[in-house]
N, C-alpha and C. Protein backbone atom coordinates (compact mmCIF):
# COMPACT_ATOMS: atom_id res chain seq x y z
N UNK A 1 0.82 -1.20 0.00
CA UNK A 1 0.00 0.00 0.00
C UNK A 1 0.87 1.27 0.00
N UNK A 2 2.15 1.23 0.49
CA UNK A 2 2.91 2.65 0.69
C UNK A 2 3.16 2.58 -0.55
N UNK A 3 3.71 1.51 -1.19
CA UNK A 3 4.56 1.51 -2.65
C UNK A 3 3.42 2.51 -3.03
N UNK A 4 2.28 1.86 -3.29
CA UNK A 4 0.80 2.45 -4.22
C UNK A 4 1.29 3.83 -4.66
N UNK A 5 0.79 4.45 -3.16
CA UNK A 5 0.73 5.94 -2.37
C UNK A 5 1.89 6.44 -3.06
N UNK A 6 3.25 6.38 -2.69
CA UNK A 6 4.37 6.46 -3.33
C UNK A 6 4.64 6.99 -4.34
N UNK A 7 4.11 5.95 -5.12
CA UNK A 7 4.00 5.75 -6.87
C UNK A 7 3.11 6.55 -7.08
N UNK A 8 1.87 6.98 -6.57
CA UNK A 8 0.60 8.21 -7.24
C UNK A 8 1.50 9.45 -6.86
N UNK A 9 2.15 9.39 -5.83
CA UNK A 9 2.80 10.88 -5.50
C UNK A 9 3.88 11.20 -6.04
N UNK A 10 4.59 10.12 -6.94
CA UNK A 10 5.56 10.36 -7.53
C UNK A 10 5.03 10.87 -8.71
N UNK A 11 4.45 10.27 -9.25
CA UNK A 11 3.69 10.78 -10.64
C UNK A 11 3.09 12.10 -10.93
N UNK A 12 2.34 12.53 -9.86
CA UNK A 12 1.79 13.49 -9.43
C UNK A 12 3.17 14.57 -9.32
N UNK A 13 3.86 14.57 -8.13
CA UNK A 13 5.25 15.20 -8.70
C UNK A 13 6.02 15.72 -10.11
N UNK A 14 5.84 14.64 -10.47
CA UNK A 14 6.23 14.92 -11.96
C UNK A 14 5.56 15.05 -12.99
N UNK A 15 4.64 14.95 -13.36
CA UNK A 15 3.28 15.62 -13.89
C UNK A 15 3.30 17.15 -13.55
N UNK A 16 3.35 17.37 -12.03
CA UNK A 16 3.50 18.86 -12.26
C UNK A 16 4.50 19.42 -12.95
N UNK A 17 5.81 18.94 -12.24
CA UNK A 17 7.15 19.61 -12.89
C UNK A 17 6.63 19.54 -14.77
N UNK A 18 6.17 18.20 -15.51
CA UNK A 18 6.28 18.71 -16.08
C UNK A 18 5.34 19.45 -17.09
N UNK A 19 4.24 19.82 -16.18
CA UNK A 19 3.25 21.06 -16.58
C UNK A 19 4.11 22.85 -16.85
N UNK A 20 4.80 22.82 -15.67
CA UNK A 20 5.29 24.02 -15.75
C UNK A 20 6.45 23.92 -16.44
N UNK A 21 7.18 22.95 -16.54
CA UNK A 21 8.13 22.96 -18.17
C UNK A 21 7.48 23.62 -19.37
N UNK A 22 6.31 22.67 -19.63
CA UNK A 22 5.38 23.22 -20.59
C UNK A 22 5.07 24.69 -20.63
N UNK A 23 4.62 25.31 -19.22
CA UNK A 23 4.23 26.63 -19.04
C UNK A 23 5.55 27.15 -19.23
N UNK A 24 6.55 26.95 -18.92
CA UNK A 24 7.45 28.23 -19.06
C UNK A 24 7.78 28.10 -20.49
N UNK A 25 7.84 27.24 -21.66
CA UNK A 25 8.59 27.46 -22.83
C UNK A 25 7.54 27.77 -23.74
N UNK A 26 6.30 27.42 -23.25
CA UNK A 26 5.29 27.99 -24.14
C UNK A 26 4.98 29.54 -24.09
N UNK A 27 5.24 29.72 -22.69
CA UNK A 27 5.00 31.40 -22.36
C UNK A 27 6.34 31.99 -23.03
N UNK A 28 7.07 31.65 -22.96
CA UNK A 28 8.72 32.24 -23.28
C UNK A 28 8.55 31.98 -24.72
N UNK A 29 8.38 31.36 -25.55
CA UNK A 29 7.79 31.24 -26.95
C UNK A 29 7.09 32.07 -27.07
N UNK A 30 5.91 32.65 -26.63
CA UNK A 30 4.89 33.80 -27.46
C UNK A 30 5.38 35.70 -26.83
N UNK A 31 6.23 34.81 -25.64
CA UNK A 31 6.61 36.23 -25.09
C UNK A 31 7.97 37.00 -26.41
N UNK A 32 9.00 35.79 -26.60
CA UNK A 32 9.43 36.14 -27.54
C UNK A 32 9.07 36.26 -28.83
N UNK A 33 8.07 36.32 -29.48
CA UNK A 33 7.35 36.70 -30.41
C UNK A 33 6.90 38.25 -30.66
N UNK A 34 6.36 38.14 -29.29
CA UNK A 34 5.97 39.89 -28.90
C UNK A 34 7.16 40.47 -28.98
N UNK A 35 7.87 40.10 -28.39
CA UNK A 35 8.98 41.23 -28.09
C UNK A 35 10.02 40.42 -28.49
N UNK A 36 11.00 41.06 -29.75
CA UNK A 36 11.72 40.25 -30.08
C UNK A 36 13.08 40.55 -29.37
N UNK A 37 12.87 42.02 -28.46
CA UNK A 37 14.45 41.40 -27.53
C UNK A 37 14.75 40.70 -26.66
N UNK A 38 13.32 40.03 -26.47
CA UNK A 38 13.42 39.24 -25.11
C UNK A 38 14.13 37.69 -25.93
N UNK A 39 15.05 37.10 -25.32
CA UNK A 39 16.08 36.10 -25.68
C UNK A 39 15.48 34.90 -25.10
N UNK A 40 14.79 33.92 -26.02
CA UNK A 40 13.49 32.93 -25.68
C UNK A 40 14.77 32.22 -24.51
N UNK A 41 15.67 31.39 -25.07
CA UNK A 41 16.40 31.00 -24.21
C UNK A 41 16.92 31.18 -22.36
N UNK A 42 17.12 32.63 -22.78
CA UNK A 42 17.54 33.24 -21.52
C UNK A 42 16.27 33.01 -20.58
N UNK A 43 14.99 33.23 -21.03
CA UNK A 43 13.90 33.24 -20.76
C UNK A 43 13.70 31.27 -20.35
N UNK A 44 13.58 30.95 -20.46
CA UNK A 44 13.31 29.78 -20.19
C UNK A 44 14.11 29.05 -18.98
N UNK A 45 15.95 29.37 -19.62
CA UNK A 45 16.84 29.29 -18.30
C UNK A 45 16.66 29.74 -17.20
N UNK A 46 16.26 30.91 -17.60
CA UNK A 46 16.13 31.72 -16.27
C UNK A 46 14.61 31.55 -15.33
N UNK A 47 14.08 31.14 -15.91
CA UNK A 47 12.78 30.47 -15.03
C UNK A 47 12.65 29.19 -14.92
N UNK A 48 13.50 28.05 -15.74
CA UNK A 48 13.77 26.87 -14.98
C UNK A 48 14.48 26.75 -13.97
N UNK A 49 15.19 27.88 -13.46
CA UNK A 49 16.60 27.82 -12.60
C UNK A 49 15.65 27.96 -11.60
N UNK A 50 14.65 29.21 -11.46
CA UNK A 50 14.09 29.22 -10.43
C UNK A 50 13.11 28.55 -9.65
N UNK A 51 12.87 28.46 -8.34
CA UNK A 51 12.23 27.24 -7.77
C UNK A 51 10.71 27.65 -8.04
N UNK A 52 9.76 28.95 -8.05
CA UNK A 52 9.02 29.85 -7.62
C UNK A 52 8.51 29.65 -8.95
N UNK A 53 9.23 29.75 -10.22
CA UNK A 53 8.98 29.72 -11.69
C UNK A 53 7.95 28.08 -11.74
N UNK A 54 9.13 27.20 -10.88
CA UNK A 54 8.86 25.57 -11.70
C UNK A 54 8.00 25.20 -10.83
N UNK A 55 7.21 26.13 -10.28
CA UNK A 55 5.83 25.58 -9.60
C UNK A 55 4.68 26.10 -9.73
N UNK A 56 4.82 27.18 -10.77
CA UNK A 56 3.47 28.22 -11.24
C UNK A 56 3.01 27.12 -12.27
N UNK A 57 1.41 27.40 -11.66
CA UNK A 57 0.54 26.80 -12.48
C UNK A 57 -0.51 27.78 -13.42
N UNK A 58 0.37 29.18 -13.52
CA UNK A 58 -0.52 30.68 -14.50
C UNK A 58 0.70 31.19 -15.16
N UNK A 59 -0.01 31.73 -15.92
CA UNK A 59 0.85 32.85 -16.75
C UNK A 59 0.99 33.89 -15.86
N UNK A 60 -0.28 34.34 -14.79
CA UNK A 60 0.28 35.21 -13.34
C UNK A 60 1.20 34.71 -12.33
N UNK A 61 1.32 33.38 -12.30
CA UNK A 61 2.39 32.71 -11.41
C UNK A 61 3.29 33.24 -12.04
N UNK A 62 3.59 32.82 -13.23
CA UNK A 62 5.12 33.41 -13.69
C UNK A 62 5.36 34.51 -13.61
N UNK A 63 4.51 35.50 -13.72
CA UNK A 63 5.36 36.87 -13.66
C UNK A 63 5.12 36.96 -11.84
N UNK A 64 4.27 36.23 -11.14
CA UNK A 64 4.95 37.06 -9.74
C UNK A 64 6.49 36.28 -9.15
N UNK A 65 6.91 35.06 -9.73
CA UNK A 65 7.92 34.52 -9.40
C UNK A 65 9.12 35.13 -10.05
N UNK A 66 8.93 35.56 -11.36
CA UNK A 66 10.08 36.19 -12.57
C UNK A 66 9.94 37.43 -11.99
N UNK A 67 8.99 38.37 -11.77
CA UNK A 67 9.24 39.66 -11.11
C UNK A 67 10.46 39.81 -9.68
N UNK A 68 9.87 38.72 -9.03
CA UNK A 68 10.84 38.11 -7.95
C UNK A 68 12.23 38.36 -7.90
N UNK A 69 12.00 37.53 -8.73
CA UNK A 69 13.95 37.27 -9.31
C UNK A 69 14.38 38.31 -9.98
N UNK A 70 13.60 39.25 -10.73
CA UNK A 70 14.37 40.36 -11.54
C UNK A 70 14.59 41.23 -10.06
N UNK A 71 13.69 41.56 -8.88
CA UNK A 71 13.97 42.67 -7.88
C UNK A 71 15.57 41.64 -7.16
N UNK A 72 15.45 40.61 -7.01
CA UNK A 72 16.63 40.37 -6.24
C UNK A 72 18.01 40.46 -7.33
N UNK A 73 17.82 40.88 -8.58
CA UNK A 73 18.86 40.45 -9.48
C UNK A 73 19.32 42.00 -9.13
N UNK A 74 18.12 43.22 -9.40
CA UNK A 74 18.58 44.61 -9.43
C UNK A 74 19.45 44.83 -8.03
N UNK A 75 18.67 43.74 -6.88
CA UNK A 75 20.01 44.22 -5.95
C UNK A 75 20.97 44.01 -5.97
N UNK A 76 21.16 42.73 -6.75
CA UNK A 76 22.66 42.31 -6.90
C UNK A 76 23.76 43.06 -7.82
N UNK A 77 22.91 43.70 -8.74
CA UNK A 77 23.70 44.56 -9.83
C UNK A 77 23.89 45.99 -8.95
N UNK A 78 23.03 46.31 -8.16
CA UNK A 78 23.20 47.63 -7.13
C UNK A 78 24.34 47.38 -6.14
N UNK A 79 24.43 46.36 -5.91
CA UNK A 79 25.46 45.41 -4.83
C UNK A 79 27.02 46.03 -5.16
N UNK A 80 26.64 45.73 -6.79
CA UNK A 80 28.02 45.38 -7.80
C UNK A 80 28.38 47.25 -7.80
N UNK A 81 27.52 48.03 -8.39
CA UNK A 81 27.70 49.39 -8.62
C UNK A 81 28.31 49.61 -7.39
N UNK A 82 28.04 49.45 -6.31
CA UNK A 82 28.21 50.19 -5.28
C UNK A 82 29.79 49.75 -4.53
N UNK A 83 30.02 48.49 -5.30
CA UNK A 83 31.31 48.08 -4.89
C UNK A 83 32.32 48.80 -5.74
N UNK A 84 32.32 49.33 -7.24
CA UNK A 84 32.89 49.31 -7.72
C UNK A 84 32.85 50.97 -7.26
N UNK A 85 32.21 51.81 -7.10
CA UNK A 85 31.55 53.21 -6.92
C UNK A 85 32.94 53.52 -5.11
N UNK A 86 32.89 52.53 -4.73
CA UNK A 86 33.68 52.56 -3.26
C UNK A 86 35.15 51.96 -3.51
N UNK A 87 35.42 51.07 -4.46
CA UNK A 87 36.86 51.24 -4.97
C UNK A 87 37.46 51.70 -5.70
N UNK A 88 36.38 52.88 -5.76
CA UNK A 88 37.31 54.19 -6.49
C UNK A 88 38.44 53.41 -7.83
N UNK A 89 37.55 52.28 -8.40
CA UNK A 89 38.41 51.75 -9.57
C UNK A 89 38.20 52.64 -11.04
N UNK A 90 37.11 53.71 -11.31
CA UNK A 90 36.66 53.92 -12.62
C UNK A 90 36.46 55.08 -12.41
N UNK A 91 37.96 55.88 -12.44
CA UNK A 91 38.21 57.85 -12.04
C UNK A 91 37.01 58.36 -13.34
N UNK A 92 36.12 59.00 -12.42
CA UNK A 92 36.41 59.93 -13.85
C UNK A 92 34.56 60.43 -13.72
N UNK A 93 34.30 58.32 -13.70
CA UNK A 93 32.73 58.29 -13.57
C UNK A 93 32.00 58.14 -12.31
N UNK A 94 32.42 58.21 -11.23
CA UNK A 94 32.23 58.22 -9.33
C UNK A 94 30.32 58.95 -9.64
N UNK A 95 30.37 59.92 -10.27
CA UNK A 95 28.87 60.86 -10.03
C UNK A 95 28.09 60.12 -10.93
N UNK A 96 28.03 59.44 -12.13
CA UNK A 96 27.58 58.84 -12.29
C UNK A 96 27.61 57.38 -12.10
N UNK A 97 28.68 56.54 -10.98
CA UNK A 97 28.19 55.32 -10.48
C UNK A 97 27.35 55.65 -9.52
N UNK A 98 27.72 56.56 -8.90
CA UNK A 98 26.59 56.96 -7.80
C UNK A 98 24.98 56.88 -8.40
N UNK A 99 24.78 57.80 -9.16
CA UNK A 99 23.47 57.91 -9.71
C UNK A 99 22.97 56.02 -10.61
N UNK A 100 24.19 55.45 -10.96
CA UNK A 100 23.56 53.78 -10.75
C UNK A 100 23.07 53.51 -9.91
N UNK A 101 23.59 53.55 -8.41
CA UNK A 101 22.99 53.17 -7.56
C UNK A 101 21.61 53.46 -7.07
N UNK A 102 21.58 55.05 -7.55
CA UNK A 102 20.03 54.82 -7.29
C UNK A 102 19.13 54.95 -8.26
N UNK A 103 19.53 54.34 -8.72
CA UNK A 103 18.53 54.12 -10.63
C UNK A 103 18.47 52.93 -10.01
N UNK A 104 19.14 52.08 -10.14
CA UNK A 104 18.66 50.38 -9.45
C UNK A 104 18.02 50.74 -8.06
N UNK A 105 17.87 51.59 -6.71
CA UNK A 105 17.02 51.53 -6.16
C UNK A 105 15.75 51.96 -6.65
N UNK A 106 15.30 52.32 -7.58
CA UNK A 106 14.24 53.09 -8.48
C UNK A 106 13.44 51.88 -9.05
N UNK A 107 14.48 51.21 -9.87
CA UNK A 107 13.81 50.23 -10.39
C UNK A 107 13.28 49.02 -9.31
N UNK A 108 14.04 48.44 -8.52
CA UNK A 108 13.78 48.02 -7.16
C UNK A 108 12.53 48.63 -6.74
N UNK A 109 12.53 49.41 -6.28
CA UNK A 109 11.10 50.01 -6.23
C UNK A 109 9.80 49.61 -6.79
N UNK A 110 9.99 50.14 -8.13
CA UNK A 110 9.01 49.96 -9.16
C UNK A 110 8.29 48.36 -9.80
N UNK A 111 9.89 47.76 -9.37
CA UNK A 111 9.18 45.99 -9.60
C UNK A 111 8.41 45.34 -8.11
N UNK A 112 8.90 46.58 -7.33
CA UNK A 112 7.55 45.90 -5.73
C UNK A 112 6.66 45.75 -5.90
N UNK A 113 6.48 47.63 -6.65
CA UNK A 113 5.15 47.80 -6.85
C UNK A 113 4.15 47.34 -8.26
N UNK A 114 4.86 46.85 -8.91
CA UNK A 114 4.30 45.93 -9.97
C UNK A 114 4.18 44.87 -9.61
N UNK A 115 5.29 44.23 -8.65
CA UNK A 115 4.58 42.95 -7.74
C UNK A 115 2.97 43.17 -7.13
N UNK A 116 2.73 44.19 -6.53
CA UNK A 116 1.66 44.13 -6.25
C UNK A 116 0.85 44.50 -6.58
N UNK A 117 0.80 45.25 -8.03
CA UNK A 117 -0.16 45.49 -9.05
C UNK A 117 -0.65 44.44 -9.29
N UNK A 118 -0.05 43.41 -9.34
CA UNK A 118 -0.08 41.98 -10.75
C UNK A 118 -0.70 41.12 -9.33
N UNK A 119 -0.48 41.41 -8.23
CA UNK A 119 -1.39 40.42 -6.97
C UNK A 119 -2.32 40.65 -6.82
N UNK A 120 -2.80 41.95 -7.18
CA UNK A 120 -4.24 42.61 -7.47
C UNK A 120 -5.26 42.32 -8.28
N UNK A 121 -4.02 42.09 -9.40
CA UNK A 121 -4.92 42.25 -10.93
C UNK A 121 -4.89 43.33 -11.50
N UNK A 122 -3.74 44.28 -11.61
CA UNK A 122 -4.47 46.05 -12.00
C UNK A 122 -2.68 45.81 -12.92
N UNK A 123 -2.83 45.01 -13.95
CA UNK A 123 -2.19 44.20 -14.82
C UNK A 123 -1.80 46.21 -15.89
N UNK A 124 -2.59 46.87 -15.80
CA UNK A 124 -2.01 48.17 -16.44
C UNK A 124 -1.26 48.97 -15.64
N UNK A 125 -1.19 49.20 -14.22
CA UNK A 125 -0.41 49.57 -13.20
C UNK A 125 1.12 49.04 -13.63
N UNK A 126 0.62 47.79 -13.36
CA UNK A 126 1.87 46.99 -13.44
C UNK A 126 2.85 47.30 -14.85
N UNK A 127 1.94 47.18 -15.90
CA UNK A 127 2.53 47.41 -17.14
C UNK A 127 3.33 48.33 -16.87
N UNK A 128 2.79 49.83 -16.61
CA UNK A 128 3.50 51.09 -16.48
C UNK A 128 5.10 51.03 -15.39
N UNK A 129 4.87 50.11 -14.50
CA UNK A 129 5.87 50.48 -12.97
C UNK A 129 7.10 49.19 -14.02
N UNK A 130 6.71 48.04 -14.76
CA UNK A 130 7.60 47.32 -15.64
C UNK A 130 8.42 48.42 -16.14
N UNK A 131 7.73 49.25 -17.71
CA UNK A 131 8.12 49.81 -18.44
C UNK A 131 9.10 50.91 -18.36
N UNK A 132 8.69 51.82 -16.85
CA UNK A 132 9.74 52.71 -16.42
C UNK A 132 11.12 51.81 -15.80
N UNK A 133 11.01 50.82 -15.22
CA UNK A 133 11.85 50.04 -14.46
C UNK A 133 12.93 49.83 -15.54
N UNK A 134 12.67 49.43 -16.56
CA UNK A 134 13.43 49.46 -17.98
C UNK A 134 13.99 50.63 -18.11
N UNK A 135 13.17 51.69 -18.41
CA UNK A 135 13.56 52.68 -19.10
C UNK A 135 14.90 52.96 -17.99
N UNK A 136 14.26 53.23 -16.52
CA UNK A 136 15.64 53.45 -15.84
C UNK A 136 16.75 52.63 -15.62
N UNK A 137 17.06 51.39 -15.79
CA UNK A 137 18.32 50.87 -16.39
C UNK A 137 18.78 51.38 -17.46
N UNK A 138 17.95 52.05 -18.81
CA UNK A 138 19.06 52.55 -19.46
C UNK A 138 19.43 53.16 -19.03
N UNK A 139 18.83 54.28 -18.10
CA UNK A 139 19.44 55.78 -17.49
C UNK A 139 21.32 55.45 -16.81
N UNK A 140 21.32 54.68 -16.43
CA UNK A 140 22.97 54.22 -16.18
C UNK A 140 23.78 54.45 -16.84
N UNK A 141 23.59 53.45 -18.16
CA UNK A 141 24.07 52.83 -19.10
C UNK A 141 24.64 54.06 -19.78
N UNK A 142 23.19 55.09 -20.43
CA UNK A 142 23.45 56.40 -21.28
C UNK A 142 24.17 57.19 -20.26
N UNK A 143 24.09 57.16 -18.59
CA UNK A 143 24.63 58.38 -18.18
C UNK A 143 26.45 58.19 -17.88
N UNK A 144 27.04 56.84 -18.35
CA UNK A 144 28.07 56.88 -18.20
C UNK A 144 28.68 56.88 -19.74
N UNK A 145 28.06 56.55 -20.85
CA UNK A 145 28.60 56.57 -22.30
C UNK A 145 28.71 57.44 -22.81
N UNK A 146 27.42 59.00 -22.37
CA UNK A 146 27.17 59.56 -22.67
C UNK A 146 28.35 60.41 -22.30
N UNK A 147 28.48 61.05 -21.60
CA UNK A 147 29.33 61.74 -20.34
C UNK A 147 30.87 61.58 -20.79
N UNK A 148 31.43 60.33 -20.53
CA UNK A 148 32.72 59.53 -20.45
C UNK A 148 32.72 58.61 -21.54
N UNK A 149 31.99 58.48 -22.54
CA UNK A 149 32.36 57.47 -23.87
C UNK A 149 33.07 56.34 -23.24
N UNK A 150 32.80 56.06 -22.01
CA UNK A 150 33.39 54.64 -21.66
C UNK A 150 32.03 53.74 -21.55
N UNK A 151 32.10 52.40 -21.69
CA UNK A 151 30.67 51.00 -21.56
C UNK A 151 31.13 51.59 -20.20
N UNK A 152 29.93 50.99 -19.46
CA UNK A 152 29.53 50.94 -18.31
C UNK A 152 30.24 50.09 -17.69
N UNK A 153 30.96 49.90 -16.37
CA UNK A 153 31.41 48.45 -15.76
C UNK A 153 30.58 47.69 -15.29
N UNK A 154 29.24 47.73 -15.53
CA UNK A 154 28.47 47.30 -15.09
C UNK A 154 27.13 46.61 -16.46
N UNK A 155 27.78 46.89 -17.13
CA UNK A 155 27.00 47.20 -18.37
C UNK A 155 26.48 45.22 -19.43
N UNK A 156 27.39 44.16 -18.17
CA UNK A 156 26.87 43.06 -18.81
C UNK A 156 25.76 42.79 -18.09
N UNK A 157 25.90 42.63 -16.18
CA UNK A 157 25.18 42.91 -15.73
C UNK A 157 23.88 43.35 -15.67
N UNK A 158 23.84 44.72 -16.13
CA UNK A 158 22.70 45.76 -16.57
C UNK A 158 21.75 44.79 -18.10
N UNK A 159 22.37 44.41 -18.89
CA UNK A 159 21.78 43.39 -19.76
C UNK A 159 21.40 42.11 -19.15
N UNK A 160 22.29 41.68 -18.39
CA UNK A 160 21.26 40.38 -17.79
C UNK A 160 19.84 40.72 -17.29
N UNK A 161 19.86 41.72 -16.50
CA UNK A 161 19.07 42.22 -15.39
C UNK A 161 18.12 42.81 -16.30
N UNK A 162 18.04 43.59 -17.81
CA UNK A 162 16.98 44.13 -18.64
C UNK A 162 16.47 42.74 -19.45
N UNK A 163 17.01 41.69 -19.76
CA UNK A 163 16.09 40.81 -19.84
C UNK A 163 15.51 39.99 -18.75
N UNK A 164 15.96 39.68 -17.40
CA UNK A 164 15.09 39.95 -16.21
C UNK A 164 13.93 40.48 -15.91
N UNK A 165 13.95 41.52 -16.45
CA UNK A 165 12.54 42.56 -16.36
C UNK A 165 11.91 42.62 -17.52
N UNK A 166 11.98 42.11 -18.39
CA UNK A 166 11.41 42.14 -20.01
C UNK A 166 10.44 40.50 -19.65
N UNK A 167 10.81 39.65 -19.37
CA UNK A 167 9.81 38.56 -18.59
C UNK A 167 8.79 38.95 -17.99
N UNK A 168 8.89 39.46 -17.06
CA UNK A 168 7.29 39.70 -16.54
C UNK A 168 6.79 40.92 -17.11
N UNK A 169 7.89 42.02 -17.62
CA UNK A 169 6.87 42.87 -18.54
C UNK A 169 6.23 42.51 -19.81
N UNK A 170 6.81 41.70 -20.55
CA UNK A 170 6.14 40.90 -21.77
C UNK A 170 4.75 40.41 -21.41
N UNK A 171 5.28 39.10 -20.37
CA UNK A 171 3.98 38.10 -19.84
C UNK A 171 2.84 39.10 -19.23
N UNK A 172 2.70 40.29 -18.43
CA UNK A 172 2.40 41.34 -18.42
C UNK A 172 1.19 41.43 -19.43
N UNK A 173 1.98 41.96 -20.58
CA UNK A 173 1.27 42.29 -21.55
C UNK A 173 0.49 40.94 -22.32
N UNK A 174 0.71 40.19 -22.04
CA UNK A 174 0.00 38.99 -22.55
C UNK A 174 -0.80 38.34 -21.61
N UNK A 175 -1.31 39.34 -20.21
CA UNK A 175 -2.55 39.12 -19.75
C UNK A 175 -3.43 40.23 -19.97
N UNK A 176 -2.84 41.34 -20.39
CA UNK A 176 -3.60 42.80 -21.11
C UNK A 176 -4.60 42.39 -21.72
């Protein structure tokens, strides 16, 4: 009788896992369609990796788990600015690593509160607090190229982290 039990719960286990396989490459398939900078791949990796991803059973599961991971990614890239901003390694651009740092608290911000747009349901809130969250990662990017014609040191980073946030702003728009 345990074997039985066992065996239905194993199945059951894996049946889910692989429902949300299904959900994430099918969503990451039409998301990259919409938006062709979103990198289907990256998209798929990056929500199989996560635990929060491989247990959504919605297209709203995914973006509150992928929203997730993009706010803990911006801290990590804020982490990075702020290390590099304090070892005084990159003369020149100090006022604008500074102003990285709080462009990633901005965006940080803005993916909370699209977290809790999208827990609501007010899926156009959310759209908007996505879309600026973007826009201000470029603000980094342009305010150190612009300025100092140097890439950003931060600037692979800053691309991981904008297709990070292009996931749940896509999927987003594909509950619009």
């Amino acid at each position: 009788m345990k074997f039985l039990v066992s065996l239905v719960m194993f199945s059951l286990l894996v049946n889910g896992f692989a429902f949300a396989q299904t959900l994430i490459q099918d969503s990451c398939k039409k998301a990259a369609v919409k938006e062709p900078a979103l990198i289907y791949n990256f998209c798929v990796d990056s929500l199989t990796q996560d635990p929060q991803s491989k247990t959504a059973t919605t297209l709203e599961g995914l973006i509150l788990a992928s929203t997730k991971n993009a706010a803990v990614k911006t801290m990590n890239v804020k982490g990075i600015a702020e290390q590099i901003f304090k070892g005084k390694g990159y003369g020149g651009i100090e006022a604008e690593l500074h102003d990285c740092v709080e462009f990633y608290d901005d965006a940080n911000d803005l993916l909370n509160t699209a977290l809790a747009s999208v827990q609501s349901q007010d899926y156009k809130t959310a759209n908007e607090d996505f879309s600026i969250a973007l826009d201000v990662l470029g603000n980094c990017k342009d305010g150190i190229q612009e300025i100092n014609k140097q890439k950003s040191p931060v600037s692979n980073e800053n691309n991981i982290l904008l297709q990070k946030i292009l996931i749940p702003f896509v999927f987003n728009n594909m509950l619009r």
